[in-house]
C-alpha atoms as a PDB file:
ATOM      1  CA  UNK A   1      46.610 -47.322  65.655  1.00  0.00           C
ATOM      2  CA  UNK A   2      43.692 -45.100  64.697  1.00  0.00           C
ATOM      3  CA  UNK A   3      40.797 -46.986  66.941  1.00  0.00           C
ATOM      4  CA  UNK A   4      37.110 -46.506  66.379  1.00  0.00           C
ATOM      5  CA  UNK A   5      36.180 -48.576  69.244  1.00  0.00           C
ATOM      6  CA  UNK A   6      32.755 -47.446  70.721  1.00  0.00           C
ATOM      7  CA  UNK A   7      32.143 -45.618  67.718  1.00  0.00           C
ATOM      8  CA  UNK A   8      29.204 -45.855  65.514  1.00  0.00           C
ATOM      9  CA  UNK A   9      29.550 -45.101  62.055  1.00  0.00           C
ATOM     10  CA  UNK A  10      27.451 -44.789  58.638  1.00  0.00           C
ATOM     11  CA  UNK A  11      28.545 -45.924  55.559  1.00  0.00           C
ATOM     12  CA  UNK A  12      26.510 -45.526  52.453  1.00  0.00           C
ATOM     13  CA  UNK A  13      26.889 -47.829  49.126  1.00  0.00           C
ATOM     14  CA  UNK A  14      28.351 -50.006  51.322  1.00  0.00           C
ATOM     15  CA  UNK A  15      27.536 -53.312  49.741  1.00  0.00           C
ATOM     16  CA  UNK A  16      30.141 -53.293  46.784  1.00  0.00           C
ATOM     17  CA  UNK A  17      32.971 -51.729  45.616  1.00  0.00           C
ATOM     18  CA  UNK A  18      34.790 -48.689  47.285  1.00  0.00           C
ATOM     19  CA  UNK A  19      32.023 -48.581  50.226  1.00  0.00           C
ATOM     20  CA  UNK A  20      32.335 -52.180  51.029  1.00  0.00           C
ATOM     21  CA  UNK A  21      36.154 -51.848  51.611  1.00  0.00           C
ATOM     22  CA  UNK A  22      35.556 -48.451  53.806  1.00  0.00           C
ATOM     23  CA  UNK A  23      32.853 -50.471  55.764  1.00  0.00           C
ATOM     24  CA  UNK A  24      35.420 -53.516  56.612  1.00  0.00           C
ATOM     25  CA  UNK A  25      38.788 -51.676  57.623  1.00  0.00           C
ATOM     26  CA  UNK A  26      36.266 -49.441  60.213  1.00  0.00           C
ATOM     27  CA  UNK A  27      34.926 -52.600  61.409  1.00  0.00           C
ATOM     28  CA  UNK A  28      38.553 -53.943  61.801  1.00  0.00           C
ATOM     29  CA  UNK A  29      39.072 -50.718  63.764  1.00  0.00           C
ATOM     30  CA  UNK A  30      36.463 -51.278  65.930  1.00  0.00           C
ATOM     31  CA  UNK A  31      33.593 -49.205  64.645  1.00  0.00           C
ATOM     32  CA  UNK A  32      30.039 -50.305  64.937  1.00  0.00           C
ATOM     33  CA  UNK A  33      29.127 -49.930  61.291  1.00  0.00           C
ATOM     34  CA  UNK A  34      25.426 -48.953  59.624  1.00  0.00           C
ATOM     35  CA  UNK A  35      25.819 -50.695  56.358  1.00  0.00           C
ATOM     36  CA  UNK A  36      23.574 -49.025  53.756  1.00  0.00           C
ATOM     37  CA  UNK A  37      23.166 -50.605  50.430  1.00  0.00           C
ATOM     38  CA  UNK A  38      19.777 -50.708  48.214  1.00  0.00           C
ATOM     39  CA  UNK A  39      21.696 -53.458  46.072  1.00  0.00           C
ATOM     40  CA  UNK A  40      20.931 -51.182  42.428  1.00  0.00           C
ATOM     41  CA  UNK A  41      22.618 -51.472  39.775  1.00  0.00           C
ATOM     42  CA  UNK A  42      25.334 -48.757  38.428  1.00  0.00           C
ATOM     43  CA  UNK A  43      22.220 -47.153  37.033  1.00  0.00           C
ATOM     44  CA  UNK A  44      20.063 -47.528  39.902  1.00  0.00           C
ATOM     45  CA  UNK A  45      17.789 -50.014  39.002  1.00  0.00           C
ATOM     46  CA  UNK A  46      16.252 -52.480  40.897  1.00  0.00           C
ATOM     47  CA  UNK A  47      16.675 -53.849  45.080  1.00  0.00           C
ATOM     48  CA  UNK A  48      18.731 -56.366  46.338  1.00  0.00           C
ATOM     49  CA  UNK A  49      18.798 -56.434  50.415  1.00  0.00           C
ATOM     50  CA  UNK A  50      21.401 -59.589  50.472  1.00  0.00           C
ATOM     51  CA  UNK A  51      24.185 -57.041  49.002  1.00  0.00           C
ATOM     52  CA  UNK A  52      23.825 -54.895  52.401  1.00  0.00           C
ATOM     53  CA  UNK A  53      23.167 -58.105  54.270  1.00  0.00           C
ATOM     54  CA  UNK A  54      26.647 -59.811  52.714  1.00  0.00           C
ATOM     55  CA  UNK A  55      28.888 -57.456  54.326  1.00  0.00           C
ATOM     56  CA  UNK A  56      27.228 -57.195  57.496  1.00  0.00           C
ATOM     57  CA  UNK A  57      27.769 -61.282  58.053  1.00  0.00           C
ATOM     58  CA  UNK A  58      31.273 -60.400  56.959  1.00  0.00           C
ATOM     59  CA  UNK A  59      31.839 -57.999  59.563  1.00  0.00           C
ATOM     60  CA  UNK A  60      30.437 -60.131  61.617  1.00  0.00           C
ATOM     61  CA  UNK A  61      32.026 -62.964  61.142  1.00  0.00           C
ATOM     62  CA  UNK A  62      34.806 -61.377  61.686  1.00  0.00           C
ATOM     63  CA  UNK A  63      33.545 -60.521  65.412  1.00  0.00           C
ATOM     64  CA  UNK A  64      32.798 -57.187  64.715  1.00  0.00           C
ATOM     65  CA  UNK A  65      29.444 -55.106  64.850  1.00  0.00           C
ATOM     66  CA  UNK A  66      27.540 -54.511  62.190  1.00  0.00           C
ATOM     67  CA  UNK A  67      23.942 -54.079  61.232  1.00  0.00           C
ATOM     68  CA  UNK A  68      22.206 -53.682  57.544  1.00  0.00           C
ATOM     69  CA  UNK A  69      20.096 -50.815  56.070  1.00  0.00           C
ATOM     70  CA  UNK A  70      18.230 -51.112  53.569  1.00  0.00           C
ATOM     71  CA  UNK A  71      16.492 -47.694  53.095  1.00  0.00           C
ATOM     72  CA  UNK A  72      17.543 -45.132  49.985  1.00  0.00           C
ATOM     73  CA  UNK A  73      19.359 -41.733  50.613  1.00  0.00           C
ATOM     74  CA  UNK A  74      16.516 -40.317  47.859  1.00  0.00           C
ATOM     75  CA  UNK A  75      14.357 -39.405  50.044  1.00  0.00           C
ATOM     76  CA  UNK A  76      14.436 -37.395  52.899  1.00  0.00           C
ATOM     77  CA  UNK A  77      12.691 -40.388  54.454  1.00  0.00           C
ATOM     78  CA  UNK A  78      15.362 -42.700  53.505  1.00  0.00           C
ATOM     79  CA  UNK A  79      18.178 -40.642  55.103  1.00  0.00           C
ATOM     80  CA  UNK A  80      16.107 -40.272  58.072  1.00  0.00           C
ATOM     81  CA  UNK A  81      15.750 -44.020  58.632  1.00  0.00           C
ATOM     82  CA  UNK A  82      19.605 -44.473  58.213  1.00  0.00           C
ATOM     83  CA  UNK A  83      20.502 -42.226  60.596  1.00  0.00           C
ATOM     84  CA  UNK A  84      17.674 -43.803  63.166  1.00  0.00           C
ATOM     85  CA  UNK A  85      19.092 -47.199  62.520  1.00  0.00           C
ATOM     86  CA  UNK A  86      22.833 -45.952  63.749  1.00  0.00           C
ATOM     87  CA  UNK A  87      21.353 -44.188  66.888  1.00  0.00           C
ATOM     88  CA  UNK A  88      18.982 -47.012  67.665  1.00  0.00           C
ATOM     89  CA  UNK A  89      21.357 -50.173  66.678  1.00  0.00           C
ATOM     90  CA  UNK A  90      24.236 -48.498  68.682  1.00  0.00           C
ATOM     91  CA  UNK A  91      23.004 -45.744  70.914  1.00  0.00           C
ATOM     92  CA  UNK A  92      25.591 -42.842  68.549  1.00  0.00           C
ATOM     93  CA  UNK A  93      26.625 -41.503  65.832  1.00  0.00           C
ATOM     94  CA  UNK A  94      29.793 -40.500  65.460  1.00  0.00           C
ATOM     95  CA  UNK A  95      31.161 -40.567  61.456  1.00  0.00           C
ATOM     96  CA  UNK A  96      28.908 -40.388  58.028  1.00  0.00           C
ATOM     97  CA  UNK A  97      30.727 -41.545  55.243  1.00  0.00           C
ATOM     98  CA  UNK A  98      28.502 -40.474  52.423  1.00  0.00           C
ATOM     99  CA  UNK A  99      29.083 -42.768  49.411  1.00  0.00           C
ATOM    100  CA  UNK A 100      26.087 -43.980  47.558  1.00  0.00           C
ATOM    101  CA  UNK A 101      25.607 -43.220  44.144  1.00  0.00           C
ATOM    102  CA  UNK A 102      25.068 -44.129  40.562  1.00  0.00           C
ATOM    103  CA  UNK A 103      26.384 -43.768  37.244  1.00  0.00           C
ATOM    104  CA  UNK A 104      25.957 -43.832  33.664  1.00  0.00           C
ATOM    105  CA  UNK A 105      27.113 -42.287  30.485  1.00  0.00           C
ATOM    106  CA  UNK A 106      25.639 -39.979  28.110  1.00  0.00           C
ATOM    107  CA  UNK A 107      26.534 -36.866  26.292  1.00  0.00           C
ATOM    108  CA  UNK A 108      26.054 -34.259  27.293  1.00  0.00           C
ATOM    109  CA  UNK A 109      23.163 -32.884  24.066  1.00  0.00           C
ATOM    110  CA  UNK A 110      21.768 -36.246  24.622  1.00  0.00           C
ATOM    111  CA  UNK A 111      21.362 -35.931  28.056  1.00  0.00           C
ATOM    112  CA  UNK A 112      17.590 -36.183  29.243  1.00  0.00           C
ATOM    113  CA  UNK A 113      16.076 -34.465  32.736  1.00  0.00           C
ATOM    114  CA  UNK A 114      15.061 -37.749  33.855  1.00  0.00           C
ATOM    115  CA  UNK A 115      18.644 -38.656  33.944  1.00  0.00           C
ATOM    116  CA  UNK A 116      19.967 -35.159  34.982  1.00  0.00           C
ATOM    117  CA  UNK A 117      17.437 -35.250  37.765  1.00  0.00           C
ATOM    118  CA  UNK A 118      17.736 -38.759  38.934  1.00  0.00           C
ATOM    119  CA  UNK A 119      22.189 -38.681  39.426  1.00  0.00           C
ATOM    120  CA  UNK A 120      21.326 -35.437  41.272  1.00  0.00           C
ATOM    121  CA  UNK A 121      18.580 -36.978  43.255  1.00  0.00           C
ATOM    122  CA  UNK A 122      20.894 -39.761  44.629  1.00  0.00           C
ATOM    123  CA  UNK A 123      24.499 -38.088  44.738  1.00  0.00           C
ATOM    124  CA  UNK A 124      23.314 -34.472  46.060  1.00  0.00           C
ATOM    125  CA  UNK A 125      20.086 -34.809  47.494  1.00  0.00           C
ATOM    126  CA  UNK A 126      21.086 -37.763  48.727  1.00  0.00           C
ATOM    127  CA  UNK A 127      23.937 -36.501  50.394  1.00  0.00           C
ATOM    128  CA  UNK A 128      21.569 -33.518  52.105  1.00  0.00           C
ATOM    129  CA  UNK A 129      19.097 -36.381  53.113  1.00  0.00           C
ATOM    130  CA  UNK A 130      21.470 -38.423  54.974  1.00  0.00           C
ATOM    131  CA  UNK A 131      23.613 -35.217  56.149  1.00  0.00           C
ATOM    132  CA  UNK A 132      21.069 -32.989  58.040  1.00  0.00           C
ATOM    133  CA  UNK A 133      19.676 -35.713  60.288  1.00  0.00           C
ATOM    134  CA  UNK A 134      22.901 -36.758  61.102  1.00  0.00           C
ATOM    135  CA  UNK A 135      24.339 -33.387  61.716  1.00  0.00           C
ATOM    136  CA  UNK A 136      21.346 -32.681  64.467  1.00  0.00           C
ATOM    137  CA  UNK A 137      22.343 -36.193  65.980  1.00  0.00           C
ATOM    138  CA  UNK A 138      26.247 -35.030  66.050  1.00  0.00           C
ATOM    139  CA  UNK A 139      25.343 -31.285  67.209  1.00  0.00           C
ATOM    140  CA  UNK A 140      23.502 -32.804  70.287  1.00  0.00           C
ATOM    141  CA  UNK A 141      26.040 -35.335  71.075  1.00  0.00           C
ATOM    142  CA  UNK A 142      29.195 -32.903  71.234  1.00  0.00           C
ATOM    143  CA  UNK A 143      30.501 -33.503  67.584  1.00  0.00           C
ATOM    144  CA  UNK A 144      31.585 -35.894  64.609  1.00  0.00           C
ATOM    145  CA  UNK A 145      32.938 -36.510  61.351  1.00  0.00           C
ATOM    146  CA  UNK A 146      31.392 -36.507  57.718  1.00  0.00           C
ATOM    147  CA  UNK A 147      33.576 -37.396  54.419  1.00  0.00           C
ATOM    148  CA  UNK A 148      31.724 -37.218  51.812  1.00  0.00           C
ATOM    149  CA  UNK A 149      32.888 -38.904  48.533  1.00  0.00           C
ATOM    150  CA  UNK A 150      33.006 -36.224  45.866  1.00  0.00           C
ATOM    151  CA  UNK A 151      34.841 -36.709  42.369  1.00  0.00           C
ATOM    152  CA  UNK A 152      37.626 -35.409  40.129  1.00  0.00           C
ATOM    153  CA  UNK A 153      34.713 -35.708  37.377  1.00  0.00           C
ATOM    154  CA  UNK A 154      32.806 -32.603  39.254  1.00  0.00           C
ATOM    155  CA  UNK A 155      36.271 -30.575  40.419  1.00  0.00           C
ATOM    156  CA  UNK A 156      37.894 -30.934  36.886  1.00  0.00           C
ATOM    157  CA  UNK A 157      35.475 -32.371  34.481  1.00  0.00           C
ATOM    158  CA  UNK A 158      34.751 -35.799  32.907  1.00  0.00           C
ATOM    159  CA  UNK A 159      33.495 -36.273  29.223  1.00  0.00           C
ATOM    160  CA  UNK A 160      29.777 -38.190  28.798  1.00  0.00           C
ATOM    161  CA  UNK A 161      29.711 -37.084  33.060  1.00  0.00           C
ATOM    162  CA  UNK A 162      27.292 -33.432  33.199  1.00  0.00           C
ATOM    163  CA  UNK A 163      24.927 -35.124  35.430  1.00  0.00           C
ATOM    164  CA  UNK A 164      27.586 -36.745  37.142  1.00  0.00           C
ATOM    165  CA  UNK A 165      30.028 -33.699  37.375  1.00  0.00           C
ATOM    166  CA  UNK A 166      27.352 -31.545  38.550  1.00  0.00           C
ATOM    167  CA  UNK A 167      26.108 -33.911  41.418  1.00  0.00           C
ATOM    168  CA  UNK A 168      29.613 -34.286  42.719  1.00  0.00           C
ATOM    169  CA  UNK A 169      30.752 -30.587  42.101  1.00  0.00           C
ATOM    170  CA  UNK A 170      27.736 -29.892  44.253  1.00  0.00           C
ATOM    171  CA  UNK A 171      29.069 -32.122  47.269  1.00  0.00           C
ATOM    172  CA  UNK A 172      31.482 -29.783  47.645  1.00  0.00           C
ATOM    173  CA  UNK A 173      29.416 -26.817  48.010  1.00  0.00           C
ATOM    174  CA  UNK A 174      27.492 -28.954  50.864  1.00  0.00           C
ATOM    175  CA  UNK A 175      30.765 -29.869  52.989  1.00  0.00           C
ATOM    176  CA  UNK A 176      32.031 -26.477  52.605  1.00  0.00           C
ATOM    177  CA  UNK A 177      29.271 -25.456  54.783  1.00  0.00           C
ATOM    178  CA  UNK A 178      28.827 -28.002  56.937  1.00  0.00           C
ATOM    179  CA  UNK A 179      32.397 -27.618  57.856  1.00  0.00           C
ATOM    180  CA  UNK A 180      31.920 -23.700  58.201  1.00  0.00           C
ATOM    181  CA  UNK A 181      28.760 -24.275  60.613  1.00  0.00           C
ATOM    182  CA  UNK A 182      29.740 -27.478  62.071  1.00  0.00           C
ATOM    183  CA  UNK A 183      32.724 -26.141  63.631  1.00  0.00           C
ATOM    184  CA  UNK A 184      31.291 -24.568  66.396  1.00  0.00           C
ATOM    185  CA  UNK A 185      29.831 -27.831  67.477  1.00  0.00           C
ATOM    186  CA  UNK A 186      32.828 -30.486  66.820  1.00  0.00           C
ATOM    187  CA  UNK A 187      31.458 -31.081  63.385  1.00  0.00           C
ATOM    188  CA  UNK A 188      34.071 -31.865  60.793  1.00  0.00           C
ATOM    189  CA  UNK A 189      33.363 -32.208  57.272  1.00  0.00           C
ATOM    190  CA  UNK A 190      36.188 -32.823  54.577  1.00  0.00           C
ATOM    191  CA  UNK A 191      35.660 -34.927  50.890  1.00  0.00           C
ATOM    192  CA  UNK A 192      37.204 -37.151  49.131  1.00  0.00           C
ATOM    193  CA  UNK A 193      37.649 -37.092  45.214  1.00  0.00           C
ATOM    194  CA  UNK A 194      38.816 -41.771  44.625  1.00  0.00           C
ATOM    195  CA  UNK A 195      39.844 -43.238  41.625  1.00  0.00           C
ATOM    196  CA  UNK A 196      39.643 -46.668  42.287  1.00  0.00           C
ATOM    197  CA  UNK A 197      39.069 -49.892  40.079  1.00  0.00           C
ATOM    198  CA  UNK A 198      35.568 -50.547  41.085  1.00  0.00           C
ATOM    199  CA  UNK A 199      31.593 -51.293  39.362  1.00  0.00           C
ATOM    200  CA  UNK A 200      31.743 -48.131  37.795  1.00  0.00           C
ATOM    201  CA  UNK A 201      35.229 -48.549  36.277  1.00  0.00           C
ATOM    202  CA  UNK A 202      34.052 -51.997  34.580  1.00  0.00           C
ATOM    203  CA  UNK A 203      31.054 -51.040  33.592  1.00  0.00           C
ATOM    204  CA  UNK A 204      31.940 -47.911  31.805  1.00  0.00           C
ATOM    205  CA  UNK A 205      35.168 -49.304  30.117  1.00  0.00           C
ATOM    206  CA  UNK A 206      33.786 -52.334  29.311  1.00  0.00           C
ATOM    207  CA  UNK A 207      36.717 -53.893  27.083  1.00  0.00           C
ATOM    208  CA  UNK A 208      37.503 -57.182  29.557  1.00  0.00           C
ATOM    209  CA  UNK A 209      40.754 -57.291  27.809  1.00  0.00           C
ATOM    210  CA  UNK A 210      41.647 -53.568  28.422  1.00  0.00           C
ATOM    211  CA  UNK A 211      40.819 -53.815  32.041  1.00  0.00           C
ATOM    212  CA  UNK A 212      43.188 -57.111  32.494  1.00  0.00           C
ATOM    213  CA  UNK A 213      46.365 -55.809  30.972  1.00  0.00           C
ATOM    214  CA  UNK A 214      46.004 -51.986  31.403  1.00  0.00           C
ATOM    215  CA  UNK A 215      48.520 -51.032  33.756  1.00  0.00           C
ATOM    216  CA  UNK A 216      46.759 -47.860  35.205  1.00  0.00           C
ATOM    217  CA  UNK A 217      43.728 -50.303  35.913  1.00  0.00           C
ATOM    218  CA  UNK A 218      45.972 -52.545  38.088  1.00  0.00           C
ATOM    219  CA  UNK A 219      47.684 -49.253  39.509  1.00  0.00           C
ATOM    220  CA  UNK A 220      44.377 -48.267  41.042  1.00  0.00           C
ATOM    221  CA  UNK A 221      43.470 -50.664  43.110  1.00  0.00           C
ATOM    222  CA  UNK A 222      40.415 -49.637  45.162  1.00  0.00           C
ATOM    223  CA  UNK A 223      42.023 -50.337  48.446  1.00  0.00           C
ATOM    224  CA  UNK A 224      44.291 -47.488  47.987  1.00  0.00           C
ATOM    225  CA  UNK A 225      41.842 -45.274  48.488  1.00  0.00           C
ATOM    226  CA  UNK A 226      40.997 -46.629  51.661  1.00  0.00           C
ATOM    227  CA  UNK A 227      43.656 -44.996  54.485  1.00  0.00           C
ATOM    228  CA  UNK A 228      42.441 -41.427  53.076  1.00  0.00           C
ATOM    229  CA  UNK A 229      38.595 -42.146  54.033  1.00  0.00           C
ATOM    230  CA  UNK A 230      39.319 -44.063  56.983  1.00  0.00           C
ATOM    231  CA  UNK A 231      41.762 -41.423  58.304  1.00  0.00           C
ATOM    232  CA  UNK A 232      39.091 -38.318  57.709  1.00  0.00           C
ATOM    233  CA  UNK A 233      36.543 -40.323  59.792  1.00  0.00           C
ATOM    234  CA  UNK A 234      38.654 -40.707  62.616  1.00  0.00           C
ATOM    235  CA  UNK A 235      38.811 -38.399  65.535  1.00  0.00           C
ATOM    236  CA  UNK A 236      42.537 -38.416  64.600  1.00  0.00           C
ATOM    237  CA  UNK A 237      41.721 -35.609  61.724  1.00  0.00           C
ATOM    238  CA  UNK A 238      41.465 -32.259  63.491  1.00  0.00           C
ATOM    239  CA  UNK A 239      40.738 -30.254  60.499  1.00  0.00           C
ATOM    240  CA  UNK A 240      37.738 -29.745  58.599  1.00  0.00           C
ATOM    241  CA  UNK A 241      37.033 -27.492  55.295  1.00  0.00           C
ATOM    242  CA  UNK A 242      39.020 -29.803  52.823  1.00  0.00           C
ATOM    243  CA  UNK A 243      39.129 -31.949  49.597  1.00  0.00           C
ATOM    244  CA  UNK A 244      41.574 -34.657  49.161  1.00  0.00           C
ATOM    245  CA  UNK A 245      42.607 -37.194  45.949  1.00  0.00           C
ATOM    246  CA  UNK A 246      43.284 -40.101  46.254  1.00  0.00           C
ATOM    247  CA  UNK A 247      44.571 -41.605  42.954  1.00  0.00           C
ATOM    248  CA  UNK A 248      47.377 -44.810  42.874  1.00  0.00           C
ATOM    249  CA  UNK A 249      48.734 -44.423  46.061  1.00  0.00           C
ATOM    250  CA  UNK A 250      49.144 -40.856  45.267  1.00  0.00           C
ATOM    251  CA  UNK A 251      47.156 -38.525  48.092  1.00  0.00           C
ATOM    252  CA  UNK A 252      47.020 -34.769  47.397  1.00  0.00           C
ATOM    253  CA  UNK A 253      44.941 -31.910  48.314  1.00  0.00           C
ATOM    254  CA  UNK A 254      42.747 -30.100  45.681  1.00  0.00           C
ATOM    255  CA  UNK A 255      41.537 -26.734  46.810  1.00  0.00           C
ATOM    256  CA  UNK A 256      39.942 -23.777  44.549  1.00  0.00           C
ATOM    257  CA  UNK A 257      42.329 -20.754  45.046  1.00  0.00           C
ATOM    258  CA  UNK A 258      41.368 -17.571  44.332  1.00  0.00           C
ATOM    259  CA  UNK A 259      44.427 -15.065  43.022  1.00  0.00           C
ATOM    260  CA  UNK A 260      45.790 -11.656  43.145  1.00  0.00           C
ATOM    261  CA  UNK A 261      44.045 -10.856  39.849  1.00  0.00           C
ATOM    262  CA  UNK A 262      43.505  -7.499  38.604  1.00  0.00           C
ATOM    263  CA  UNK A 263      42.272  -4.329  41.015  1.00  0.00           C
ATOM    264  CA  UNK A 264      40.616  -1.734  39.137  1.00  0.00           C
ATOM    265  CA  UNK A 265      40.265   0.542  41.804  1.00  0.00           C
ATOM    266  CA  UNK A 266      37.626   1.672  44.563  1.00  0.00           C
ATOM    267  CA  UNK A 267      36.273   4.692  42.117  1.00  0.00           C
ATOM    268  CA  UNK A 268      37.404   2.724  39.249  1.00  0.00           C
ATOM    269  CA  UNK A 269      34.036   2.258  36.215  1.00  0.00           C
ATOM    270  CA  UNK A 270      35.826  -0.283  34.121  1.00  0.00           C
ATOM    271  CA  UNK A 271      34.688  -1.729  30.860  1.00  0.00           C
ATOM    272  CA  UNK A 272      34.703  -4.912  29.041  1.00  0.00           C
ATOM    273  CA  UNK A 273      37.805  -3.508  26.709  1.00  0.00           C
ATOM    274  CA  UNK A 274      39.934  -3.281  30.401  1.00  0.00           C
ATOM    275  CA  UNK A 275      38.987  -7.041  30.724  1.00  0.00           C
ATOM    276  CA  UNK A 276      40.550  -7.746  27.310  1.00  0.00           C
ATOM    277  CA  UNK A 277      43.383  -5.743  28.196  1.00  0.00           C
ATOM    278  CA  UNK A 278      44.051  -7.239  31.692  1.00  0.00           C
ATOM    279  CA  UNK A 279      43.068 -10.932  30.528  1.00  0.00           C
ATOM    280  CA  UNK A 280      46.921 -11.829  31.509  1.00  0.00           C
ATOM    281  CA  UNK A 281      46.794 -10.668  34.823  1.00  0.00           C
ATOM    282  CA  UNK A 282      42.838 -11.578  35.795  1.00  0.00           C
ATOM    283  CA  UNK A 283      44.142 -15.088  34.752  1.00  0.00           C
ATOM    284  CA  UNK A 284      46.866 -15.977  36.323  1.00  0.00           C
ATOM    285  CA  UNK A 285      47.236 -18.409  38.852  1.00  0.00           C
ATOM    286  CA  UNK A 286      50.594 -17.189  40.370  1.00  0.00           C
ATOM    287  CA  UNK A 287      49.916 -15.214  44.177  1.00  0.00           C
ATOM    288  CA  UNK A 288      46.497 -17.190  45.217  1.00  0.00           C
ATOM    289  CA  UNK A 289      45.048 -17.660  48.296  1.00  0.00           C
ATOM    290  CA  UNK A 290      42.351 -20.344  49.445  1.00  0.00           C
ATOM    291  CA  UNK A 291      39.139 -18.716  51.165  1.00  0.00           C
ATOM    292  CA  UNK A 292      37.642 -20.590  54.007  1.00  0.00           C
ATOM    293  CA  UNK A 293      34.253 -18.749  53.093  1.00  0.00           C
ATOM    294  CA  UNK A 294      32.934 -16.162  50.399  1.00  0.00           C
ATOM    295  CA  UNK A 295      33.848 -13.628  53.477  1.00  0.00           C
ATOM    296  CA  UNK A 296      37.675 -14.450  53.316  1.00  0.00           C
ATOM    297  CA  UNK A 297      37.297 -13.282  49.497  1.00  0.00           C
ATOM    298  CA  UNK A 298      35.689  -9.783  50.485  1.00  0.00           C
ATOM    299  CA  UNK A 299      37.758  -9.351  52.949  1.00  0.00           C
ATOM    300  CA  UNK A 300      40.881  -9.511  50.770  1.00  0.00           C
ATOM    301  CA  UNK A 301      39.401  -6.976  48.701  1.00  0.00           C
ATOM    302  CA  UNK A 302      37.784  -4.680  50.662  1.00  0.00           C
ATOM    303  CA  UNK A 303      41.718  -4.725  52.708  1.00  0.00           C
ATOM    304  CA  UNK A 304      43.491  -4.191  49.065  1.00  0.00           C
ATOM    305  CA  UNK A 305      41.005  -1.158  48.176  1.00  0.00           C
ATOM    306  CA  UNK A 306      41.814   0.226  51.950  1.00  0.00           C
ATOM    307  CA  UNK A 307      37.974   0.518  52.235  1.00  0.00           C
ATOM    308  CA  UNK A 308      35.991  -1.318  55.245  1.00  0.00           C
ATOM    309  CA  UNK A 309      33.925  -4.327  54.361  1.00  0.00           C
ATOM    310  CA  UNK A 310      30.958  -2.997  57.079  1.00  0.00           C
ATOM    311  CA  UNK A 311      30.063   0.393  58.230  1.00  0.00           C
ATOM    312  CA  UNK A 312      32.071   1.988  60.925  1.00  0.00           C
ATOM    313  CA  UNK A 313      34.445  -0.734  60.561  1.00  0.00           C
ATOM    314  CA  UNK A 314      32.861  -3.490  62.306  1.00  0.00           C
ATOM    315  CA  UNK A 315      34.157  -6.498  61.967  1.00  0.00           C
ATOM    316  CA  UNK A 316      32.740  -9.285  59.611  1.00  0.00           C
ATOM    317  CA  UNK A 317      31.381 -12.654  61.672  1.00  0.00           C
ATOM    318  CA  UNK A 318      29.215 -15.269  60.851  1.00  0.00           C
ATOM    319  CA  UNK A 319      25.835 -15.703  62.920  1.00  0.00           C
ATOM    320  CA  UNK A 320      26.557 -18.308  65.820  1.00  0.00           C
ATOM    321  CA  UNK A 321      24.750 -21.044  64.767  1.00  0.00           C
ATOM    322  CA  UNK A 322      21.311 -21.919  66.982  1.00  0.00           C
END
């Protein structure tokens, strides 16, 4: 059995939905749980402390260990307050799984910058708030584990989603390198693009009769998504660097790959007209590899040129982190 016992762990958007269920199967495992809700609505609107408060009397009536937070990840004042309630309810912090978040609809040329900014403030900011304080907390205690909960609407695209896409696309970029810096330090960072019947689902769809007899709807049941999470919080994962789906009971790995492409040559001065008339090859997805960094890319270049990527040949490394 994967066993969190004497584990602290942070879940955010805890109070409802997919972060409620995440919350109660690490509590069944053992985990002392930080259960961080503002009780908004989809949109973000409004306080309700009771929806944090709810699942911590579950957990707890349950006989596990649980306390609430209250505080937003919006601020960096908010994510700092999380993190302080995990180290001071329970002495450590050993998992983040970074979930909050709201949602609403729009197109895209009706889109305001009040909206744009405020999904951004909460998904990514948020998720920087609530990660760096609890990366310094990990670093000095030897190590931990951060999923954060990204989406197939920022890796592939969603219609009426640009605010949306481009908070969650951005989560990636931020567990990319907190997995390349927190290796060093036992720091594991992988995300998680769910599609689970939750809030969001409802809410958006919003035909009652649709949602009852759709078989898709009852084929993603929220729980589903729940072994993926749970699993990438767990000292059981030794790997870091990644982005999983979860989808129906069908788990998969997405990864950008970059391919062979087209090599013009080291002394090479090509032209837009050689783009045209290598589109086939440049394109192609056949013969790809997947970079762990922007230096795995150069490096596969600078080898397939036969030219060194640093003068006199020294090797490329990253700084050790401080």
């Amino acid at each position: 059995m994967i066993d969190f016992t004497g584990q602290s762990v942070i879940v955010t958007g805890a109070g409802r939905g997919l972060g409620r269920l995440y919350a109660l199967d690490l509590a069944r495992r053992g985990a002392a749980v930080v259960v961080n809700d503002i009780g908004s609505t989809m949109r973000g609107d409004g306080t309700d402390s009771s929806v944090a408060d709810a699942v911590v009397d579950e957990i707890l009536g349950a006989g596990g260990r649980a306390v609430a937070s209250h505080d937003s990840v919006d601020t960096a004042e908010g994510g700092a307050a999380i993190v302080e309630t995990a180290v001071s309810a329970f002495g450590r912090l050993d998992a983040v799984v970074s979930n909050a978040g709201i949602f609403g609809s729009v197109s895209f040329d009706e889109l305001s910058h009040e909206d744009w900014a405020r999904m951004l403030r909460v998904h990514l900011d948020g998720g920087f708030h609530l990660s760096q304080p609890a990366y310094r907390v990990m670093k000095a205690g030897g190590g931990g584990r951060f999923v954060f909960i990204s989406s197939s609407a920022g890796v592939f695209g969603q219609p009426m989603e640009a605010h949306y896409a481009a908070a969650k696309a951005g989560l990636i970029g931020l567990t990319n390198v907190i997995a390349i810096e927190g290796e060093a330090h036992g720091i594991l960072a992988n995300a998680v693009l769910p599609t689970g019947f939750s809030r969001m689902v409802t809410e958006t769809v919003g035909d009652e009769k649709f949602l009852a007899e759709s078989g898709f709807m009852r084929a993603i049941r929220p729980e589903l998504v729940v072994p993926l999470v749970v699993f990438l919080a767990s000292r059981a994962c030794t790997f870091t660097h990644r982005n999983y789906s979860a989808c129906a009971g069908r788990y998969a790995r997405a990864f950008v790959g970059l391919s062979d492409g087209w090599l013009a040559g080291a002394d090479a001065e090509p032209a837009a007209e050689d783009i045209a008339d290598h589109l086939e090859q440049i394109s192609a997805t056949e013969n790809f590899i997947v970079p762990n960094s922007i230096v795995d890319e150069v490096l596969e270049v600078c080898d397939r040129l036969g030219v060194s990527a640093m003068p006199g040949g020294a090797e490329v490394e990253f700084p050790e982190p401080a």
